[in-house]
Protein backbone atom coordinates (compact mmCIF):
# COMPACT_ATOMS: atom_id res chain seq x y z
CA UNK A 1 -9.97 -4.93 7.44
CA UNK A 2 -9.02 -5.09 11.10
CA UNK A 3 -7.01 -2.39 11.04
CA UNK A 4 -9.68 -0.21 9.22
CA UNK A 5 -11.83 -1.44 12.24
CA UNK A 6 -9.58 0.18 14.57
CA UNK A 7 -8.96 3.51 12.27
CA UNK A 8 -12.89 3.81 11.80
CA UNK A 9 -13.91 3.79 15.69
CA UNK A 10 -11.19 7.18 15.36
CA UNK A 11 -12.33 9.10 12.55
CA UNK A 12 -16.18 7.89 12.78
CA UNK A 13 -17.77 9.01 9.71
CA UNK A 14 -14.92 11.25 8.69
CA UNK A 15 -13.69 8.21 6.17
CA UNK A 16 -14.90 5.22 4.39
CA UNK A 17 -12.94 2.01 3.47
CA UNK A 18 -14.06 0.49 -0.20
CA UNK A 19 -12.67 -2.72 -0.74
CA UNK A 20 -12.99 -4.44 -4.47
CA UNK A 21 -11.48 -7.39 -4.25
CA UNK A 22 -11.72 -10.18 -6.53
CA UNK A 23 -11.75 -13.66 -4.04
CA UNK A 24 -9.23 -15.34 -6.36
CA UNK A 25 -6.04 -13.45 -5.83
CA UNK A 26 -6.47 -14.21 -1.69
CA UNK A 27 -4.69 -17.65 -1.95
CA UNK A 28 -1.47 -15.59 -3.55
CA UNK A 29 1.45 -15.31 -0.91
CA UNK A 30 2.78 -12.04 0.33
CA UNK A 31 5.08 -10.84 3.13
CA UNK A 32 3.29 -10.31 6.56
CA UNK A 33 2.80 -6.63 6.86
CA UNK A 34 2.81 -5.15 3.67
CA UNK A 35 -0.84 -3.82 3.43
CA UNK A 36 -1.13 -2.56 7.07
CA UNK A 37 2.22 -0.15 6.85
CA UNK A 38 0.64 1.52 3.41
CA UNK A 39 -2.81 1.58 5.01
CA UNK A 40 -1.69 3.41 8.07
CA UNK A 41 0.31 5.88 5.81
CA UNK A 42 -3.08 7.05 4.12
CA UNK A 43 -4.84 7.70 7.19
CA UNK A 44 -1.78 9.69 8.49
CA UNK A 45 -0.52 11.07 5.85
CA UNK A 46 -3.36 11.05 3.49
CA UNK A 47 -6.65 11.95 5.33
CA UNK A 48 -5.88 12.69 8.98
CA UNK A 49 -6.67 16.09 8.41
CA UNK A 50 -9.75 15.61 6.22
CA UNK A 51 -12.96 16.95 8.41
CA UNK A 52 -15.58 14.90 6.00
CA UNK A 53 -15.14 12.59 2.49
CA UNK A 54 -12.16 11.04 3.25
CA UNK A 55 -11.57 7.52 1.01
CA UNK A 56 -9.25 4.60 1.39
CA UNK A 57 -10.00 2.49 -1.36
CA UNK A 58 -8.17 -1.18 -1.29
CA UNK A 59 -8.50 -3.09 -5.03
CA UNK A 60 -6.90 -6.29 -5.76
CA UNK A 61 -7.18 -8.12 -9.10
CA UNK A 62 -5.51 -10.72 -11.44
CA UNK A 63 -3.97 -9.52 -14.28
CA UNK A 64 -1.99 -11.20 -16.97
CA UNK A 65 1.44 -10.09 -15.13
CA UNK A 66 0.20 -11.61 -11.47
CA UNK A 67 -1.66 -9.91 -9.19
CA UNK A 68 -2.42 -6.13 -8.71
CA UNK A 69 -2.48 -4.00 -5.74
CA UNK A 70 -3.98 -0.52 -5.60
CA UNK A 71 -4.16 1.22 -2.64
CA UNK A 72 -5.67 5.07 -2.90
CA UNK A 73 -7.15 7.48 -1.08
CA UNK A 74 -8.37 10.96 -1.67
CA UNK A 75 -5.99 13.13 0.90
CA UNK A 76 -3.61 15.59 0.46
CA UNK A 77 -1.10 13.72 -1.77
CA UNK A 78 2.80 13.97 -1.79
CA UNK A 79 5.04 16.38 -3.42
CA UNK A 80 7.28 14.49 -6.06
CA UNK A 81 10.37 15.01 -3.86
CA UNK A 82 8.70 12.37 -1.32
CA UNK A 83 7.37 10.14 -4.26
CA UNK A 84 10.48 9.46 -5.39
CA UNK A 85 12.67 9.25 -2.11
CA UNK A 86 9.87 6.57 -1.60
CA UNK A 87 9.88 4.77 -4.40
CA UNK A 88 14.23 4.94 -4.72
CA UNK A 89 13.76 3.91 -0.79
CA UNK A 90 16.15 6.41 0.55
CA UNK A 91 15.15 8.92 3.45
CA UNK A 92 12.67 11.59 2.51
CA UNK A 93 14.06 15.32 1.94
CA UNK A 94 10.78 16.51 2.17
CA UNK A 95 10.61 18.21 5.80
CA UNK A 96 6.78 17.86 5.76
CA UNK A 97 6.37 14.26 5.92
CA UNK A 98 7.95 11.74 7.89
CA UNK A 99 10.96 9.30 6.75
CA UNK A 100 8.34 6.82 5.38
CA UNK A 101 10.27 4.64 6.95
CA UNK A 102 7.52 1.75 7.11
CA UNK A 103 6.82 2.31 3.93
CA UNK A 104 10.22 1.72 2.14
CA UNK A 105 10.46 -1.57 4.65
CA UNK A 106 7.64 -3.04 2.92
CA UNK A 107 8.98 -1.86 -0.64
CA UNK A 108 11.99 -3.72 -0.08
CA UNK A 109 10.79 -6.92 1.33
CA UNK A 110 8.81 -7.28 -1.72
CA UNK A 111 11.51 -6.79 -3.81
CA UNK A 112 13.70 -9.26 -1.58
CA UNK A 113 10.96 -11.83 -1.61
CA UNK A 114 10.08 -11.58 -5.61
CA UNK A 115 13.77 -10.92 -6.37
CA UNK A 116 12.89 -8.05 -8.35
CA UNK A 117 12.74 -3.78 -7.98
CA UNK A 118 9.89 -2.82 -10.15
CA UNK A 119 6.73 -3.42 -8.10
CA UNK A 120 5.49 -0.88 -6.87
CA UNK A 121 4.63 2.48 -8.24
CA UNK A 122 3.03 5.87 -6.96
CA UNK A 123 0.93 8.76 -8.00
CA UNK A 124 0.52 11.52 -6.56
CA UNK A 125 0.68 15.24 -6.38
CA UNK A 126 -0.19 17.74 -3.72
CA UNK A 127 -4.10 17.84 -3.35
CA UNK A 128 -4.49 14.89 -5.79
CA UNK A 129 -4.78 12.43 -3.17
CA UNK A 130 -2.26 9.17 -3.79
CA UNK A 131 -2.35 5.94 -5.43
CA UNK A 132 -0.06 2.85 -4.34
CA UNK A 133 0.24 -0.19 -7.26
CA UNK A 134 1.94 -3.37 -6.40
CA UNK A 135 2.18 -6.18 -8.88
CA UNK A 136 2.33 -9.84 -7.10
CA UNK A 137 4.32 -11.53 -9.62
CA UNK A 138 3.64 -15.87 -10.52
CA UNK A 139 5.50 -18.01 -8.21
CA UNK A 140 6.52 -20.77 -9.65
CA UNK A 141 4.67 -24.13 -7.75
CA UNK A 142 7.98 -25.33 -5.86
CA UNK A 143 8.51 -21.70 -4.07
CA UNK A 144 5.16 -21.88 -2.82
CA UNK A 145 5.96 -25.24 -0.70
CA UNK A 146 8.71 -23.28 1.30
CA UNK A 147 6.58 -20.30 2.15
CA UNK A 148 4.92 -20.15 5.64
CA UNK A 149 1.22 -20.01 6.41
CA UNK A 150 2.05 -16.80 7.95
CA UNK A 151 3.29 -15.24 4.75
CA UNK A 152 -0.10 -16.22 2.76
């Protein structure tokens, strides 16, 4: 929400920020940093370019699997070349968008912190705007005693 903060004193009333968020899922531990690096990718990536109706919307929920993560917005999307370099985190191909090299970081920190590859996946198309799922898999009671504050 900070960050948004920052972003919305930039584009004004260019974008909006819709959060649904149910207060449950806040207590699950994460990395440090992984919504901030997809958040910034929407607003550059996404909607920089978008003069009026741009949308970031932020959604968290339990579901039986963990917690879920969705992240969209309403920009320009990503050609399927990028989706996948992304989601296979490997440098982009695609000339027209940067390495996404923030993005893969957080990608694989989950995957190094749950000890698994599957979660996180994308959608998007050129002009279909994008949307970002991550599932927060259970931790089991003793890994939550050797996880910092910081991580929470």
């Amino acid at each position: 929400q900070e960050y948004f903060t920052i972003q919305q004193a930039r584009f004004r009333d260019r974008i909006s920020f819709e959060l649904d968020i149910d207060e449950s899922t806040l207590q699950e531990s994460i990395p440090s940093l992984t919504l901030q690096p997809i958040v910034e990718n929407s607003f550059l990536h996404g909607i920089q370019g978008m003069e009026q109706g741009a949308i970031i919307r932020l959604e968290i929920g339990r579901i039986p699997e963990g917690v879920l993560v969705k992240l969209s917005d309403n920009g320009i999307g990503m050609s399927e070349i990028t989706r996948q370099s992304l989601l296979r985190m490997e440098a982009s191909q695609d000339k027209e968008h940067s390495t996404g090299l923030g993005t893969r970081n957080v990608f694989k920190r989950l995957a190094l912190f749950y000890g698994q590859q599957d979660l996180v996946n994308i959608h998007s198309a050129p002009g279909e705007g994008t949307i970002i799922t991550i599932l927060i898999p259970p931790r089991k009671e003793e890994e939550h005693q050797y996880v910092s504050d910081i991580d929470r």
